[in-house]
Protein backbone atom coordinates (compact mmCIF):
# COMPACT_ATOMS: atom_id res chain seq x y z
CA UNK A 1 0.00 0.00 0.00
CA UNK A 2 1.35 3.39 -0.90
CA UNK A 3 2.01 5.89 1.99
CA UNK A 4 -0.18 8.56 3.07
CA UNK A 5 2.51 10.87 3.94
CA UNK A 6 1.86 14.22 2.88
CA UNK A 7 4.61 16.78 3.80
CA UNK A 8 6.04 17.95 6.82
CA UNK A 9 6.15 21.90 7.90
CA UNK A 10 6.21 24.56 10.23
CA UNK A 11 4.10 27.56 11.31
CA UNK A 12 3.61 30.32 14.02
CA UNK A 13 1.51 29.64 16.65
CA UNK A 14 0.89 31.18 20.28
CA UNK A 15 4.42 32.54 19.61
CA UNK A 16 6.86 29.58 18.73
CA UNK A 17 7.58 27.68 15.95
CA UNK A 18 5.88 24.48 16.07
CA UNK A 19 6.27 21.77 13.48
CA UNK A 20 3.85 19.33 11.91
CA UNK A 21 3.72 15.87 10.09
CA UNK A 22 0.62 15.75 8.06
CA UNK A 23 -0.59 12.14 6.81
CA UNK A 24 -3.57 11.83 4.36
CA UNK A 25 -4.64 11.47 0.76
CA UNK A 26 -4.21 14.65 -1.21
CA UNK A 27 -6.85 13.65 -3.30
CA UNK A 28 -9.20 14.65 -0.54
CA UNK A 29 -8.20 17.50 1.15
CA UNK A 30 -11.80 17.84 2.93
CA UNK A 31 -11.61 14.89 4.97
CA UNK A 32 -12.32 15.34 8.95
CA UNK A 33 -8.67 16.37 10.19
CA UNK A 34 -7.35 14.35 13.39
CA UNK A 35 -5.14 16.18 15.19
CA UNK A 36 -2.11 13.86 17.17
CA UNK A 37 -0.48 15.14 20.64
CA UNK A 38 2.28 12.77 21.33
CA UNK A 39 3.61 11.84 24.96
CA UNK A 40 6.66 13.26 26.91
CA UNK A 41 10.00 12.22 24.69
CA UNK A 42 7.82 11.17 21.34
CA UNK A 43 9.16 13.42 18.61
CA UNK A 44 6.41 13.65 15.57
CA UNK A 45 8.20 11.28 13.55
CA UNK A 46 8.13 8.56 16.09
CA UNK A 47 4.09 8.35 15.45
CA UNK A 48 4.87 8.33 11.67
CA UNK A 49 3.86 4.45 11.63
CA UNK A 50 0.55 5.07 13.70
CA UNK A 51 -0.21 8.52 11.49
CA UNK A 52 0.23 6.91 8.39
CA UNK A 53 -2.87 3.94 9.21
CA UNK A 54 -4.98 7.34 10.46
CA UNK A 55 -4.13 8.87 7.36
CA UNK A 56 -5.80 6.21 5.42
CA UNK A 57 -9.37 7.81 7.31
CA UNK A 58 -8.52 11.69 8.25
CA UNK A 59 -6.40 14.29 7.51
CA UNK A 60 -3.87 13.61 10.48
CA UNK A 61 -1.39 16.55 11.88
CA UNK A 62 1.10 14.47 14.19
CA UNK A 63 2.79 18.11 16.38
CA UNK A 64 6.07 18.22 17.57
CA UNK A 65 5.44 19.60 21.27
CA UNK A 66 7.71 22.45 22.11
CA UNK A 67 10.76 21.22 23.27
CA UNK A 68 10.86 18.22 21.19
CA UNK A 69 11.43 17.41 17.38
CA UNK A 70 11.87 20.12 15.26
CA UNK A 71 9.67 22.49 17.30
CA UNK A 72 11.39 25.52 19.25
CA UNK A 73 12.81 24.39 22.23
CA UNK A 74 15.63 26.11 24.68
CA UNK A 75 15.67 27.70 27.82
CA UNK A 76 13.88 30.96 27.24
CA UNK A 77 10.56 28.87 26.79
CA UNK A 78 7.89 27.97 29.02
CA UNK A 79 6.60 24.19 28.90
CA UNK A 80 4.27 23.78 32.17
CA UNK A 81 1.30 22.24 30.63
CA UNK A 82 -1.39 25.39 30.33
CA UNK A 83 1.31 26.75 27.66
CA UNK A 84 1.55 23.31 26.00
CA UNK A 85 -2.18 23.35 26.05
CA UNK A 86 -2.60 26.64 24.30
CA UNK A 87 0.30 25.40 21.85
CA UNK A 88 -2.46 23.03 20.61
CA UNK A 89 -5.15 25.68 20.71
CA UNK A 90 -3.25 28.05 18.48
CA UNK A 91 -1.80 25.50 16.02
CA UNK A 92 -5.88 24.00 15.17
CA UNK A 93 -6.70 28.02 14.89
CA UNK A 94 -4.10 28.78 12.83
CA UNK A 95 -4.66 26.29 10.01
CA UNK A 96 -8.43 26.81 10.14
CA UNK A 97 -9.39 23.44 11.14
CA UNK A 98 -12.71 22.56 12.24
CA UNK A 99 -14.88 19.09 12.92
CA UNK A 100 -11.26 17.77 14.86
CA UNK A 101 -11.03 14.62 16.30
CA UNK A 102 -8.07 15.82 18.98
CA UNK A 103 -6.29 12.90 20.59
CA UNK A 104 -3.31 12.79 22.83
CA UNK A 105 -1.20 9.90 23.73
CA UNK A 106 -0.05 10.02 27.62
CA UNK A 107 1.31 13.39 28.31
CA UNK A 108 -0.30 14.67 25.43
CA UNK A 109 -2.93 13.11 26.42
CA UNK A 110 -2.90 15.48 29.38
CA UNK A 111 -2.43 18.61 26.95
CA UNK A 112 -5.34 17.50 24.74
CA UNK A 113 -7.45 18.16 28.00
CA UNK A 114 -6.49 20.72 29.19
CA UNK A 115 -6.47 22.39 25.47
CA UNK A 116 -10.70 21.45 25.52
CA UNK A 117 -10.63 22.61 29.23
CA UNK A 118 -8.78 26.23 28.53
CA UNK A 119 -11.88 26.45 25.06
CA UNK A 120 -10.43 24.55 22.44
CA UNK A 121 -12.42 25.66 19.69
CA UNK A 122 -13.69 23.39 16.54
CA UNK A 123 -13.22 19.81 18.58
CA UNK A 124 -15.62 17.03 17.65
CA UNK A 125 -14.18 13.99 19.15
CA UNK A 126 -11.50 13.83 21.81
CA UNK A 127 -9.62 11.00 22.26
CA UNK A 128 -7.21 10.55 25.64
CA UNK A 129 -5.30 7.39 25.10
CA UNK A 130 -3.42 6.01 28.26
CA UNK A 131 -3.12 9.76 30.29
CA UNK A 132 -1.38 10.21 33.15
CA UNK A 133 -3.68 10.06 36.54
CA UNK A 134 -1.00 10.80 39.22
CA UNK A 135 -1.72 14.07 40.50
CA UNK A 136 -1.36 15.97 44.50
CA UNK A 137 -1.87 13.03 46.72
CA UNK A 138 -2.19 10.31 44.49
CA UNK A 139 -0.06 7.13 43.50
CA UNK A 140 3.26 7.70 41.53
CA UNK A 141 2.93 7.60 37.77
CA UNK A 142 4.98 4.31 37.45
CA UNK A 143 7.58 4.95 35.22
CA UNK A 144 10.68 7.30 37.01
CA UNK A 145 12.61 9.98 35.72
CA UNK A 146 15.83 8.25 35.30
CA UNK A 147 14.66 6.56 32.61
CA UNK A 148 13.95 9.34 30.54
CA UNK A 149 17.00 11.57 31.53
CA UNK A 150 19.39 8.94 31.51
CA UNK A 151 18.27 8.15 27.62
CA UNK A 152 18.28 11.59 26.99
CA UNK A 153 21.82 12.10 27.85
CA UNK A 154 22.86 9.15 25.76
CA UNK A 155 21.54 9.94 23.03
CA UNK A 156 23.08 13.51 23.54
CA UNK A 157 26.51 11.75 23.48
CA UNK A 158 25.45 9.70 20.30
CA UNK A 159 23.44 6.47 20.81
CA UNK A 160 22.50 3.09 18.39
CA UNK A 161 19.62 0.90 18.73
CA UNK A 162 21.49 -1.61 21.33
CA UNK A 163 21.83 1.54 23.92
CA UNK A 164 18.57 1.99 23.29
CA UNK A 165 17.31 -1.63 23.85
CA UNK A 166 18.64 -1.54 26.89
CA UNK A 167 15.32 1.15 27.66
CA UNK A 168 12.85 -0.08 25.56
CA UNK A 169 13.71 -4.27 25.21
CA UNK A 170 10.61 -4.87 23.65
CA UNK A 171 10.82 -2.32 20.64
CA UNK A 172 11.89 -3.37 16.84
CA UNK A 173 15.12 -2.43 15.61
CA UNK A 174 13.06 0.22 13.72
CA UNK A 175 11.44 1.65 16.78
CA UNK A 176 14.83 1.78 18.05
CA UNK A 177 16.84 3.40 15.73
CA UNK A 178 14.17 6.05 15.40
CA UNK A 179 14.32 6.62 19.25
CA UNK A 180 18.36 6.62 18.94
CA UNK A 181 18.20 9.09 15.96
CA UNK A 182 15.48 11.63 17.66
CA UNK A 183 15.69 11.44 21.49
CA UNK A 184 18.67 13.99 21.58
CA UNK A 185 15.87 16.31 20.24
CA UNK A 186 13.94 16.50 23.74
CA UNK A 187 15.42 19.39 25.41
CA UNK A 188 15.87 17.93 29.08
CA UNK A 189 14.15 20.57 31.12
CA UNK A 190 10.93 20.43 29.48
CA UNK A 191 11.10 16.65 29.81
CA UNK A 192 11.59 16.92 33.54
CA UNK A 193 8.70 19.63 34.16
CA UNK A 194 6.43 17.36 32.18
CA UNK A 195 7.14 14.54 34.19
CA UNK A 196 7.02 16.97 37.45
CA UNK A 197 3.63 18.01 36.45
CA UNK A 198 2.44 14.71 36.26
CA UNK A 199 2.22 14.82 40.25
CA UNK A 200 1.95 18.16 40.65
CA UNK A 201 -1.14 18.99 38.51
CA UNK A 202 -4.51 17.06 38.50
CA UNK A 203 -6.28 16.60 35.41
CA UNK A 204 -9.37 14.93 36.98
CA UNK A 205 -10.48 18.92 37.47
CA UNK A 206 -10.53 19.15 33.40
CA UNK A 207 -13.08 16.51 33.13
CA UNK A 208 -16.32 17.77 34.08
CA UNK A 209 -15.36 20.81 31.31
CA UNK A 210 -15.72 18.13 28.64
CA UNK A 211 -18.23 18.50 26.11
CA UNK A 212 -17.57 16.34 23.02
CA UNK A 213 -17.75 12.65 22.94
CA UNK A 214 -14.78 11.12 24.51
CA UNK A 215 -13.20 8.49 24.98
CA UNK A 216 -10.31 6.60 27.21
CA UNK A 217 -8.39 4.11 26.16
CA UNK A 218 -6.49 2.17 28.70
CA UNK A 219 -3.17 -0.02 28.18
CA UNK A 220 -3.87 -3.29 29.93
CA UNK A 221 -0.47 -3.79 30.84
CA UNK A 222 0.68 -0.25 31.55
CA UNK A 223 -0.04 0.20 34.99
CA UNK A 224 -1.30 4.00 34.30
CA UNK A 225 -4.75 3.47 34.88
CA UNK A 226 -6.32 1.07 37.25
CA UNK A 227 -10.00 0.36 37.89
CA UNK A 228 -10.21 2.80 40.81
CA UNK A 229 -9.15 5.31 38.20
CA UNK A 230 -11.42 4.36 35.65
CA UNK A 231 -14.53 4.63 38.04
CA UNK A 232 -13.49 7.94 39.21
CA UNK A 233 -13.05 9.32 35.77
CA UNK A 234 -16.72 8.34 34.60
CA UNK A 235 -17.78 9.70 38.29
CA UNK A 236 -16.26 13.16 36.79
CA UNK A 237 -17.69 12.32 33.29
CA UNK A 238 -20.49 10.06 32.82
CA UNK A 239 -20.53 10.04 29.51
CA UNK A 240 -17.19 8.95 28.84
CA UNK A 241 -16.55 5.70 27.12
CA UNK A 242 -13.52 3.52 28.02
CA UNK A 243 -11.83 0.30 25.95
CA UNK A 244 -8.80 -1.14 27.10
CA UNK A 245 -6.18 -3.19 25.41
CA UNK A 246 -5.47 -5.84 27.39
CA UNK A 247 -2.22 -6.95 25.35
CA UNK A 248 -0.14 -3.68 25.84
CA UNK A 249 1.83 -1.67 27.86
CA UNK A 250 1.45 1.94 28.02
CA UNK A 251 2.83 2.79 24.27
CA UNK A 252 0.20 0.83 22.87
CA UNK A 253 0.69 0.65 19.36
CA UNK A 254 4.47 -0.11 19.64
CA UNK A 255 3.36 -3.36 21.79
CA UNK A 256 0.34 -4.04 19.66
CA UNK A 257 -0.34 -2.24 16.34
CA UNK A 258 -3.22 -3.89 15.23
CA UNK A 259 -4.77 -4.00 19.20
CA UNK A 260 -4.37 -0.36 19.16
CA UNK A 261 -6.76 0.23 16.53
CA UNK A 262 -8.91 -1.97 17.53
CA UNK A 263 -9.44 -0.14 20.81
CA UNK A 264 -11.03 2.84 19.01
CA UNK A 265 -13.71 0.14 18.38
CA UNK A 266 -16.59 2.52 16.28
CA UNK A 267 -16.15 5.51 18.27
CA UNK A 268 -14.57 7.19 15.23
CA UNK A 269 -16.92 6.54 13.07
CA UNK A 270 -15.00 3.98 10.86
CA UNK A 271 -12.99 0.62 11.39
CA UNK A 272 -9.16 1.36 11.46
């Protein structure tokens, strides 16, 4: 099958530069656009292999969030998540799109609500896949920070896919070599905030705010989400629907490709 990658490019938006991978079939442009927030070290291109099955469907935007990819990134930025939030509000203004499905995978997950929460405007269908739930007296989010700053700092120095097994075992050489090639490009103190925030700020006050269909899908093996957390979260929103893929840990499609797409079940509106 040929690919559906379009192009990838840049544009202003509340401020910074923030760079896009857009998947599709120029043939029709019109298509409902699906917009992509990935999670905390997850250049754009890392989704490219998800983006390009959603790009058989919609008109998919995968973002680089600010301080990763080819997005600004440095020092003089802010990256708590109401800014990373508004990032997403300004980049669906600025290209005009309307009817969005807006989904989020883990921290951007987080983003994706708060973006609906802070009046994301033109969102039809949001779609929260594995989010974060630690928050002010809650349990740990399970993964630690070493992890991610310790990878980070390799791949600084210059990393190949066998440094990078050694964090993600379970990946293809593919997977890896992407992750060796792009990590560098997460700029370390937006990494850490992000993962800071995922104790200090609650999301579970963004909830009740929703007013598009939503749903919440859950990684069976992830440990991010537990049944206390998914009866809490309907408590907050009733009429949120939640699947779960029992065969994967948290970065779902990398553990399950075909699961993942399963999970949406019909809530899109087509079969993936």
């Amino acid at each position: 099958m040929s690919s559906t990658y379009l192009y990838g490019a840049n544009l202003h938006a509340n401020g910074i530069r923030q760079h896009y991978l857009r998947f599709g079939d120029s043939a029709q442009p019109s298509r409902q656009p699906l917009v992509l927030i990935p999670g905390i070290t997850s250049p754009a291109i890392t989704w490219g292999f998800v983006a390009e099955r959603l790009g058989q469907h919609f008109d998919t935007y995968v973002l680089d969030v600010r301080g990763r990819g080819l997005s600004s990134s440095g020092p003089e930025l802010a990256y708590d998540i109401d800014t990373c939030a508004d990032d997403v509000i300004a980049f669906i203004d600025e290209l005009g799109l309307d009817n969005v499905i807006l989904a989020g995978h883990s921290m951007g997950a987080r983003f994706a609500l708060r973006a609906m929460s802070r009046g994301a405007k033109g969102i039809a269908k949001l779609v929260l896949i594995d989010p974060p739930v630690s928050g002010p007296g809650r349990r740990e989010y399970p993964s630690k920070l070493p992890w991610y700053v310790d990878s980070i700092r390799d791949c600084t120095r210059g990393a190949d896919i066998e440094t990078m097994r050694h964090y993600c075992p379970t990946w293809s050489d593919e997977q890896l070599r992407l992750r060796a090639e792009w990590l560098h490009t997460c700029f370390e103190p937006a990494i850490v905030q992000a993962f800071e925030e995922f104790h200090s700020v609650d999301i579970h006050q963004d909830l009740p705010n929703i007013n598009v269909p939503t749903l919440l899908m859950c990684a069976g093996k992830g440990g991010v989400i537990q049944d206390e957390d998914r009866a809490e979260m309907i408590d907050l929103l009733p009429t949120l629907r939640i699947t779960t893929e029992e065969n994967a840990g948290h970065m779902i499609p990398w553990d399950d490709f075909d699961g993942f797409f399963a999970a949406f079940e019909d809530f899109l509106g087509k079969q993936l």
